[in-house]
N, C-alpha and C. Protein backbone atom coordinates (compact mmCIF):
# COMPACT_ATOMS: atom_id res chain seq x y z
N UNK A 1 37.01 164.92 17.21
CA UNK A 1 36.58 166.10 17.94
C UNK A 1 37.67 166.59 18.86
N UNK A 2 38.70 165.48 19.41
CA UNK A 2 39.50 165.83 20.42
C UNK A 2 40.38 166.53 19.71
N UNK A 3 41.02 166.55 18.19
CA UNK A 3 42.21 166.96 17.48
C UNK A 3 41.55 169.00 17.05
N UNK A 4 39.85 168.78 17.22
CA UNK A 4 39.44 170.06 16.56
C UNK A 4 39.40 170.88 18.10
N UNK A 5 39.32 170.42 19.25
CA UNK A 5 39.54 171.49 20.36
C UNK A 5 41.04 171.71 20.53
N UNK A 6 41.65 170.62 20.42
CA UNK A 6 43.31 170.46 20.73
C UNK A 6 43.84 172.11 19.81
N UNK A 7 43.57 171.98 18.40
CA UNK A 7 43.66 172.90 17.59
C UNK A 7 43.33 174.56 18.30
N UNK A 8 41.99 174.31 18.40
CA UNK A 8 41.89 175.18 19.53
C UNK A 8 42.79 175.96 20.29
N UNK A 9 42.73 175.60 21.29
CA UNK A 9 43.74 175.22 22.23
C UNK A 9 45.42 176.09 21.85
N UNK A 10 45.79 175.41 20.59
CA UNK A 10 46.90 175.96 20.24
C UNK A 10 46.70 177.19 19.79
N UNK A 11 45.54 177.30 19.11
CA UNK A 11 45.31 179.03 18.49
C UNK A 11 45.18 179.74 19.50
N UNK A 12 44.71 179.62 20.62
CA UNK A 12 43.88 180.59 21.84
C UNK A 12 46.03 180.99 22.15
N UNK A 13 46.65 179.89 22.13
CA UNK A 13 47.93 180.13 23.07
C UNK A 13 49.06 180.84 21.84
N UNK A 14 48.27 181.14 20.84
CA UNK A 14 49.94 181.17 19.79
C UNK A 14 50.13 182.94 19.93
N UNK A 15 51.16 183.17 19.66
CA UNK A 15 51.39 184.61 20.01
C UNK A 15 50.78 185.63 19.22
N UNK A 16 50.96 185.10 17.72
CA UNK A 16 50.29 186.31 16.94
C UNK A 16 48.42 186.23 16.41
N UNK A 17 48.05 184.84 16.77
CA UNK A 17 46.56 185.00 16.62
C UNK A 17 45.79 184.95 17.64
N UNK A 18 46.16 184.50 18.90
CA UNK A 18 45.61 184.34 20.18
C UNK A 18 44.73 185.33 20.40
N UNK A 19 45.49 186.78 20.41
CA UNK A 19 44.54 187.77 20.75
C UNK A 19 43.39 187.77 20.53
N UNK A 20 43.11 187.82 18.48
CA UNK A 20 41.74 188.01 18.17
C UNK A 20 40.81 187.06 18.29
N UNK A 21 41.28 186.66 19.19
CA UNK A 21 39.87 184.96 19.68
C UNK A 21 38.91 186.43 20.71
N UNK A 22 39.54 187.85 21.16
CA UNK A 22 39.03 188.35 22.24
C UNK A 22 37.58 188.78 20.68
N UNK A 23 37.45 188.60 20.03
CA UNK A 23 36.90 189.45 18.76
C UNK A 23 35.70 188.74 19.02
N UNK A 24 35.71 187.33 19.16
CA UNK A 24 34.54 187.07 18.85
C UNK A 24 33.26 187.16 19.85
N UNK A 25 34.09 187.88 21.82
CA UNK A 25 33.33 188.35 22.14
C UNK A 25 32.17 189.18 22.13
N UNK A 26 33.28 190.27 21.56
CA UNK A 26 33.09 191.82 21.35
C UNK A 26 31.94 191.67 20.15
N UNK A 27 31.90 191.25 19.46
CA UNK A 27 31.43 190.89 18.30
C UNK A 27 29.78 190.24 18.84
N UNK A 28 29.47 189.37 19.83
CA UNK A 28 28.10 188.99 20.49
C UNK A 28 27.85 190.30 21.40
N UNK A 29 28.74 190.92 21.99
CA UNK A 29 28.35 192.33 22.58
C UNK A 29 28.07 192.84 21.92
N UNK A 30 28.03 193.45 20.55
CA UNK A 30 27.43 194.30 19.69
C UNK A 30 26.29 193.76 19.32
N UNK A 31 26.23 192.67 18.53
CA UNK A 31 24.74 191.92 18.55
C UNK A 31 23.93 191.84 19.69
N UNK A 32 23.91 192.13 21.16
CA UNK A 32 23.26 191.91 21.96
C UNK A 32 22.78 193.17 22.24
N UNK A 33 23.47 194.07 22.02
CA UNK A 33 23.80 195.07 22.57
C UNK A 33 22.03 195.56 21.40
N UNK A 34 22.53 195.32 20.07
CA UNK A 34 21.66 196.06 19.14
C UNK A 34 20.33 195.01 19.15
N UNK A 35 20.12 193.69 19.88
CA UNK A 35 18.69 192.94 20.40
C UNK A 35 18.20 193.53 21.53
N UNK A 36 18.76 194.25 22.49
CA UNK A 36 18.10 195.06 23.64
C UNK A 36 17.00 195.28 23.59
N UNK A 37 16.91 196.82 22.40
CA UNK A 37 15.85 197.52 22.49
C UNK A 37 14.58 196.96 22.39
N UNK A 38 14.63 195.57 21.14
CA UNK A 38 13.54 194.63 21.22
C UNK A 38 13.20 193.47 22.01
N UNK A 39 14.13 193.10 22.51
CA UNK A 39 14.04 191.92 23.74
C UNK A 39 15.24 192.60 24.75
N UNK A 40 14.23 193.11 25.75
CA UNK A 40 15.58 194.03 27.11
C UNK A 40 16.08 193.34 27.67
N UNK A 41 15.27 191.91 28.00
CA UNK A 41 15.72 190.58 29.01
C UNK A 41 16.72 189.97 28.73
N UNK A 42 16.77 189.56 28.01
CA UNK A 42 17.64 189.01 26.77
C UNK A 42 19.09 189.78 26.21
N UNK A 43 18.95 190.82 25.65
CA UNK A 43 19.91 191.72 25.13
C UNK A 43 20.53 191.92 26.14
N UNK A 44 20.07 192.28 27.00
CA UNK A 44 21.08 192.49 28.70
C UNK A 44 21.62 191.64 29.18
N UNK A 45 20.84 190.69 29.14
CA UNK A 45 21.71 189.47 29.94
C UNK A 45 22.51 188.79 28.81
N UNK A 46 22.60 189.27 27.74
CA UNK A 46 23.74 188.60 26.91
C UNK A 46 24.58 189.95 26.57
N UNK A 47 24.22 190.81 26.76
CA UNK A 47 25.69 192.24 26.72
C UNK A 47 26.16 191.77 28.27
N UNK A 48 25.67 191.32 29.41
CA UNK A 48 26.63 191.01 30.26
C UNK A 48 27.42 189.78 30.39
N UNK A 49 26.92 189.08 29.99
CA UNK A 49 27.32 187.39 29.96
C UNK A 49 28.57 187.99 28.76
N UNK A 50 28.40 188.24 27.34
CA UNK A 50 29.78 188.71 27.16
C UNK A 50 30.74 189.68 27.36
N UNK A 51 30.36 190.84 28.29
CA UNK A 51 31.59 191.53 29.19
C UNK A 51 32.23 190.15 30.02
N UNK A 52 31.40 189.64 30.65
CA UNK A 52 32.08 188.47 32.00
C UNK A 52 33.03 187.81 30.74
N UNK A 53 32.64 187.02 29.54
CA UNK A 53 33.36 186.33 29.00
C UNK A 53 34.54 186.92 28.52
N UNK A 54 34.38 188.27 28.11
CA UNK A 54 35.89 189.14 27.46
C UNK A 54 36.20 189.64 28.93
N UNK A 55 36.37 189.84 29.94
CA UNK A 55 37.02 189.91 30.96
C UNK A 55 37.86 188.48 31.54
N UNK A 56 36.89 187.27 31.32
CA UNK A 56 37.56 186.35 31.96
C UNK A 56 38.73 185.93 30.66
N UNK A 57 38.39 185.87 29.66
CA UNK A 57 39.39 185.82 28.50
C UNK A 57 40.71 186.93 28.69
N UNK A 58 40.49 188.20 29.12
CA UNK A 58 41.19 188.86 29.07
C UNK A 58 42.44 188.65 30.32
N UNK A 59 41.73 188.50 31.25
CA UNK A 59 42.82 187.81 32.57
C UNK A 59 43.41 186.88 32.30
N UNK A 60 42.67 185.82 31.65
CA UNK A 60 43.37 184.88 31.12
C UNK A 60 44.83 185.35 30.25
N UNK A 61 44.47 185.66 29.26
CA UNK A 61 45.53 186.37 28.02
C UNK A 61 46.40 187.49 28.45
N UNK A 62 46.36 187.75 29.96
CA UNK A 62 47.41 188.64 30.41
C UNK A 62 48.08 187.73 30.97
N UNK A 63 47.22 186.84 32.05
CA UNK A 63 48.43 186.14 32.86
C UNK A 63 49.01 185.19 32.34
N UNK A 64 48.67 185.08 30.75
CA UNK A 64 49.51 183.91 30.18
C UNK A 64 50.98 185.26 29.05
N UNK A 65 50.63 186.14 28.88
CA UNK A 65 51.58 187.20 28.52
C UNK A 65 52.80 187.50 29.75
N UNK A 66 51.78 187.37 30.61
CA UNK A 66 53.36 187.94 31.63
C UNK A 66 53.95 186.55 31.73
N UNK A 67 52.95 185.05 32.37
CA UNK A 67 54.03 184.65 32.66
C UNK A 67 54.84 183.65 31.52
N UNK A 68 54.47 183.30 30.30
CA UNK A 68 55.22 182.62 28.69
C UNK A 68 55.98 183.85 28.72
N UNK A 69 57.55 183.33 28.65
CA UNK A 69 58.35 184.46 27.81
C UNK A 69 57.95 184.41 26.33
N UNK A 70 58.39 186.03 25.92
CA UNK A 70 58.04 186.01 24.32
C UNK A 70 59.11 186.84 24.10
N UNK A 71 59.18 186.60 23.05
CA UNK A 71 60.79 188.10 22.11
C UNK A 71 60.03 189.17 22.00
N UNK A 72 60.49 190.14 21.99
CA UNK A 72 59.68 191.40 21.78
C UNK A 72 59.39 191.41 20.09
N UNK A 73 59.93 190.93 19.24
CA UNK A 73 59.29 190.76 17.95
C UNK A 73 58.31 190.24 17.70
N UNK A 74 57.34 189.63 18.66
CA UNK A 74 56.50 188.81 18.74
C UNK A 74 55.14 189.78 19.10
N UNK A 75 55.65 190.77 19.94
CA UNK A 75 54.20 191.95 20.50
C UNK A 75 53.85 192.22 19.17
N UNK A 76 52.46 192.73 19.71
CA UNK A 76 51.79 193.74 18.18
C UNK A 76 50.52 194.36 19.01
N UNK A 77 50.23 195.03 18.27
CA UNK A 77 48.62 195.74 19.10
C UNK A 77 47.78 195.31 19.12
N UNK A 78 47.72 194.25 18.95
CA UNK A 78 46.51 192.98 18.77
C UNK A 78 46.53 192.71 20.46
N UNK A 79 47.30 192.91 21.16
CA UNK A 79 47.51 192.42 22.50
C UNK A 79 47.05 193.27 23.21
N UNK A 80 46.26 194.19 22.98
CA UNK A 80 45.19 195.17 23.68
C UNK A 80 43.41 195.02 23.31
N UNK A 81 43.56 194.00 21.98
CA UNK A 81 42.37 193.92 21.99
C UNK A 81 41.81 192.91 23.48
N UNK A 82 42.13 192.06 23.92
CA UNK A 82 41.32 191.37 25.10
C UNK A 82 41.31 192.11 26.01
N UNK A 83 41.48 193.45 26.19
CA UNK A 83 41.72 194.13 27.35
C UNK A 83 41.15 195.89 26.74
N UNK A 84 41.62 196.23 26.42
CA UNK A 84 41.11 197.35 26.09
C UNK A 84 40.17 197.59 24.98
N UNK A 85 40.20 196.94 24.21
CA UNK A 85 38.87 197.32 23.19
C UNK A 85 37.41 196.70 23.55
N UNK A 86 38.19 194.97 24.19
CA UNK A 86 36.88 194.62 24.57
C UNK A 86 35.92 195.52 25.78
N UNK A 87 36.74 195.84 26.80
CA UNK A 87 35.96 196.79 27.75
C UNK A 87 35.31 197.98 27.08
N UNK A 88 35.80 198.74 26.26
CA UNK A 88 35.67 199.79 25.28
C UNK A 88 34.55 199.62 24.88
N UNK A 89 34.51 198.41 24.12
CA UNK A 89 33.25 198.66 23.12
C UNK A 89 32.39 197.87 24.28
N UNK A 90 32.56 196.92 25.04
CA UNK A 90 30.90 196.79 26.08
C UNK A 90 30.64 197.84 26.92
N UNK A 91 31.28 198.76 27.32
CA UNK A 91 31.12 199.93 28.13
C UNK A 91 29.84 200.58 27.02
C-alpha cells in the first residue's frame, strides 16, 4: 500500500501529468453539481467540499510551480487546469 501512495505522490509532483490530478475534482463538481436538484443538502455540500479541494490542490500546484525549477519545455496548458478551469467550471 505504501509503494501505491508513494506512486502517487510522484504523479501529483511530475511535470507533465501532475496537473490533471486537478480533473478529478472538477469532475465530482459536476456530479454534485447535477445531484443538487434532487438531494440540495448533499449536492451543495459536495459542490463545495470540491471547490475547497480544487482550490487547496490548486495552491498547492502553484507553490510547487514557482518554487521546483522547470525548463520552459516542460510548461503546457495543462498548468491552468488547477487554477483556472477548476474555478471556472465550480463557479
Amino acid at each position: 500500500m505504501a509503494a501505491g501512495l508513494h506512486g502517487v505522490a510522484e504523479d501529483l509532483r511530475h511535470p507533465v501529468t501532475g496537473p490533471f490530478a486537478a480533473l478529478a475534482p472538477i469532475v465530482g463538481s459536476l456530479l454534485a453539481a447535477r445531484l443538487a436538484p434532487e438531494q440540495p443538502t448533499l449536492g451543495h455540500s459536495l459542490v463545495w467540499s470540491m471547490q475547497v479541494l480544487s482550490a487547496a490542490f490548486g495552491a498547492w500546484f502553484v507553490a510547487t510551480l514557482l518554487t521546483v525549477p522547470r525548463e520552459a519545455g516542460a510548461l503546457h496548458g495543462a498548468y491552468l487546469l488547477p487554477t483556472v478551469a477548476a474555478s471556472l467550471i465550480s463557479a
